[in-house]
C-alpha atoms as a PDB file:
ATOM      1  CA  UNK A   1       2.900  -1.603  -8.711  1.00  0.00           C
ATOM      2  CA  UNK A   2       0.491  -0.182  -6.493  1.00  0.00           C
ATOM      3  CA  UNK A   3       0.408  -2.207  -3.251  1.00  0.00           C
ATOM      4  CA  UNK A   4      -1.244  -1.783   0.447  1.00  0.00           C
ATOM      5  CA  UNK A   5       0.209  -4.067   3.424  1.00  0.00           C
ATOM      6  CA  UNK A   6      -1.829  -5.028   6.694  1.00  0.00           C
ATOM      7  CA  UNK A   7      -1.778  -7.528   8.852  1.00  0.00           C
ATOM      8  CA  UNK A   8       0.516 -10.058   6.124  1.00  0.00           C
ATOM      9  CA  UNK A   9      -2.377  -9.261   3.994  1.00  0.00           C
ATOM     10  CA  UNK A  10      -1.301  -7.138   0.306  1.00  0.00           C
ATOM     11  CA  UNK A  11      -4.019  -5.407  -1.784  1.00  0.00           C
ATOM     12  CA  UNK A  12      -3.165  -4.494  -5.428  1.00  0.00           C
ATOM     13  CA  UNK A  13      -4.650  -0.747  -5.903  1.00  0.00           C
ATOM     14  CA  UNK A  14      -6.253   0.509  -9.191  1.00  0.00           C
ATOM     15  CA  UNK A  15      -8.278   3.295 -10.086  1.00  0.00           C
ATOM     16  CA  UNK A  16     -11.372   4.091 -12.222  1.00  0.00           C
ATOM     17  CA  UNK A  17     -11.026   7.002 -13.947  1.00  0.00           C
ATOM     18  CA  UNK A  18     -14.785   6.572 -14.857  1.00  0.00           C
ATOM     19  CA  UNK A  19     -16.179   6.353 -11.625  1.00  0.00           C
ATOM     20  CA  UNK A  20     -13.422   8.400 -10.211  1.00  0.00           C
ATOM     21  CA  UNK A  21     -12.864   5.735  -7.283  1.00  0.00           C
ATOM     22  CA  UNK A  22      -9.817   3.908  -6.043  1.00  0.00           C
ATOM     23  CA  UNK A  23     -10.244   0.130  -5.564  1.00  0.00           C
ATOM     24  CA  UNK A  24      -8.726  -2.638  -4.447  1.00  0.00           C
ATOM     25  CA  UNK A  25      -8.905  -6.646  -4.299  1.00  0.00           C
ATOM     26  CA  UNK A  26      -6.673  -8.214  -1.375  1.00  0.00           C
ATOM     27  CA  UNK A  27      -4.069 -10.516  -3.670  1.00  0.00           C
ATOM     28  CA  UNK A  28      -2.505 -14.036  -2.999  1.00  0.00           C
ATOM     29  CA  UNK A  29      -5.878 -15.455  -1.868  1.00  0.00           C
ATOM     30  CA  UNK A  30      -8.830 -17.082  -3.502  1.00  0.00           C
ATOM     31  CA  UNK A  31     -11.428 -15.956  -1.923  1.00  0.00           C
ATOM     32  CA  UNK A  32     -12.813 -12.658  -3.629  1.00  0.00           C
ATOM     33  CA  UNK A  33     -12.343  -9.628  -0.936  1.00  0.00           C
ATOM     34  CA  UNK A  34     -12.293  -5.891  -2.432  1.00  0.00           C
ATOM     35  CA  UNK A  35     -13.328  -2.500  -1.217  1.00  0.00           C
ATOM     36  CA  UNK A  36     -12.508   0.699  -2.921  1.00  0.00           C
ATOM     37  CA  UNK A  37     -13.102   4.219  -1.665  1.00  0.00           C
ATOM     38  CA  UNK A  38     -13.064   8.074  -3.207  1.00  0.00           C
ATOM     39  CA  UNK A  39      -9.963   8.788  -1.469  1.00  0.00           C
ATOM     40  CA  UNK A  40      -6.361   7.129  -0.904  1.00  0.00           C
ATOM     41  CA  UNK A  41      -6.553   8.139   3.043  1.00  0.00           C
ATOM     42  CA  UNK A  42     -10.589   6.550   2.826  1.00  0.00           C
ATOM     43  CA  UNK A  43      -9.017   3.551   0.490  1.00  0.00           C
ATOM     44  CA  UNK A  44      -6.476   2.891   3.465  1.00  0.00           C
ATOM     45  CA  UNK A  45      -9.422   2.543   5.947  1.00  0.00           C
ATOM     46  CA  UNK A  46     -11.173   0.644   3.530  1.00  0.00           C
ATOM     47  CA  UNK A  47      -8.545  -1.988   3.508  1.00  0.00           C
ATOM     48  CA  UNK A  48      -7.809  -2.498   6.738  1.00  0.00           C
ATOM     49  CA  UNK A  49     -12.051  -2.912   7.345  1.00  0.00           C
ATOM     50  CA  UNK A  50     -12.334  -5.444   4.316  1.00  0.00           C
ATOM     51  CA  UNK A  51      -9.139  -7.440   5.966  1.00  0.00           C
ATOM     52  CA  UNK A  52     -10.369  -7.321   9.803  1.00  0.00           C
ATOM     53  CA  UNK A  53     -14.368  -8.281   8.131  1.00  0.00           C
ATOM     54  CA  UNK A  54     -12.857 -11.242   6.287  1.00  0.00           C
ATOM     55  CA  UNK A  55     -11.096 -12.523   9.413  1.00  0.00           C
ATOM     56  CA  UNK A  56     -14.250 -12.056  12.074  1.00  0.00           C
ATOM     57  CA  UNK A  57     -16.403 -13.805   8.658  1.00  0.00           C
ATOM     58  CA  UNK A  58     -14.187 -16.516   8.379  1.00  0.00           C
ATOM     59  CA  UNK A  59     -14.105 -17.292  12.215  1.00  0.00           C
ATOM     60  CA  UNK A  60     -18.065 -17.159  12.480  1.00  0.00           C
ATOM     61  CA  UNK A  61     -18.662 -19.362  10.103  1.00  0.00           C
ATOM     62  CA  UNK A  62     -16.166 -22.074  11.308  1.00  0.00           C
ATOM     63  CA  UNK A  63     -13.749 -21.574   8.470  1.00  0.00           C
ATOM     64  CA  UNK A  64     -10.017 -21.006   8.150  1.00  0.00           C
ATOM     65  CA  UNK A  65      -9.010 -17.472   6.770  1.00  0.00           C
ATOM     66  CA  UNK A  66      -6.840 -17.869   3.795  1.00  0.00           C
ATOM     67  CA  UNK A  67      -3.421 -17.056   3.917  1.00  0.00           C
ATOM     68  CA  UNK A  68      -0.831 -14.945   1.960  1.00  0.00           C
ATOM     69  CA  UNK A  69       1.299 -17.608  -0.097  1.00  0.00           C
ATOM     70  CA  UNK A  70       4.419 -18.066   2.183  1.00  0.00           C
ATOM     71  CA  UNK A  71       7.211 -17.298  -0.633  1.00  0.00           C
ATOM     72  CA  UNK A  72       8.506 -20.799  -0.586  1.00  0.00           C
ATOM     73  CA  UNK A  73       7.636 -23.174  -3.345  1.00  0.00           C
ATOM     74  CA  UNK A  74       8.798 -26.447  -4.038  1.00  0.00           C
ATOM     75  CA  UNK A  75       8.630 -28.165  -7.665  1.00  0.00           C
ATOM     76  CA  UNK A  76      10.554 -30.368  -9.181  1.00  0.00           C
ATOM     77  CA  UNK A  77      11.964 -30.117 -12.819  1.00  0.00           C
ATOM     78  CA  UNK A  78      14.033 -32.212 -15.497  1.00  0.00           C
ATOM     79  CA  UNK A  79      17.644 -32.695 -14.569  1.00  0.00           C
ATOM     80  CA  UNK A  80      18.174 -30.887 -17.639  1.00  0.00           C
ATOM     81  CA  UNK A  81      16.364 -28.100 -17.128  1.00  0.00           C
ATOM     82  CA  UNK A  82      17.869 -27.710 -13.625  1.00  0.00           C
ATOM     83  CA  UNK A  83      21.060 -27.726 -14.777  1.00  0.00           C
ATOM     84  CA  UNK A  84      20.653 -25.146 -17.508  1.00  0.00           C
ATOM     85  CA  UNK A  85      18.915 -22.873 -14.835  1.00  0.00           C
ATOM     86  CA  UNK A  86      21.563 -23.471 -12.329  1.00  0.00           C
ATOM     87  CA  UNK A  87      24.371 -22.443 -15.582  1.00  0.00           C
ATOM     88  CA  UNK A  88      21.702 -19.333 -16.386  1.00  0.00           C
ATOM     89  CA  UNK A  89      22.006 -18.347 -13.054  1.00  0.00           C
ATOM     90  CA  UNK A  90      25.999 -18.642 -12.395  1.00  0.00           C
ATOM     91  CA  UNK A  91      26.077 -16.534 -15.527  1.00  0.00           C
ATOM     92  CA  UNK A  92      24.005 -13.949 -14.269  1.00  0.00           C
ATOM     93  CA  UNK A  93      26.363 -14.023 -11.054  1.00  0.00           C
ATOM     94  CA  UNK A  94      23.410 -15.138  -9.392  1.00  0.00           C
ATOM     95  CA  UNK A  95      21.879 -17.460  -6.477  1.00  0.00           C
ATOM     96  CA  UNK A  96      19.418 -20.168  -8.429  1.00  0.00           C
ATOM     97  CA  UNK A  97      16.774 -19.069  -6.195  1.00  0.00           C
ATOM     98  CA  UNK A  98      17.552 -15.381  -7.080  1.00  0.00           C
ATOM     99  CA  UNK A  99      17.391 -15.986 -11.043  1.00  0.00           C
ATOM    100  CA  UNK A 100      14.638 -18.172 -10.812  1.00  0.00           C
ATOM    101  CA  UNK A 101      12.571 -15.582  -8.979  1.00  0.00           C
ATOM    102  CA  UNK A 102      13.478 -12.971 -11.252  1.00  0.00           C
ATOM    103  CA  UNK A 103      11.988 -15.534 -14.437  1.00  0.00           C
ATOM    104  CA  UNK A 104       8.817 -16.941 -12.604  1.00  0.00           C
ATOM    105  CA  UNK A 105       8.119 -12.471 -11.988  1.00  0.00           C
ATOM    106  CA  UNK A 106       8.655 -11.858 -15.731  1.00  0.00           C
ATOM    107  CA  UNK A 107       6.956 -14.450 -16.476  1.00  0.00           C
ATOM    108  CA  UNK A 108       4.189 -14.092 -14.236  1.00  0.00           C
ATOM    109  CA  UNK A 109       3.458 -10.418 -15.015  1.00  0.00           C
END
């Protein structure tokens, strides 16, 4: 996967082939922030000016920024199904938190 990092922020990377451009759209958010550029060294700068713009945008106008999604997620399931992922898991030689990381990514995409 093509990925940037700054400042906790992560930007999934594409490029049009058409329009011969790299772009990006900073991930793990909802609000919609992108920038794209003709180069990767450009797209880098782009980034990093698209992350410190949403920041300074967000504190003018009075509002939080968003923040990456933490990593930690808390759900509950069926006994059931908890105990078949926790067997899944030992049979995988496996932490639960491991193996169940590993399905929600497959899963996920």
């Amino acid at each position: 996967m093509n990925v940037m990092h700054y400042k906790d922020y992560t930007a999934r990377i594409e490029y049009d082939d058409e329009d011969e451009i790299f772009f990006g759209k900073i991930a793990d958010i909802s609000d919609g922030v992108g920038f794209h550029a003709d180069t990767v060294v450009d797209l880098k700068v782009a980034f990093h000016e698209a992350v410190d713009d949403y920041i300074e945008t967000c504190t003018k106008i009075g509002k939080q920024p968003q923040k990456p999604y933490s990593g930690k997620m808390m759900f509950r399931v069926k006994p059931e199904i908890h105990r078949r992922a926790a067997l899944a898991a030992e049979r995988a030689g496996k932490s639960l938190n491991q193996w169940a990381e590993e399905a929600l990514d497959k899963a996920a995409g």
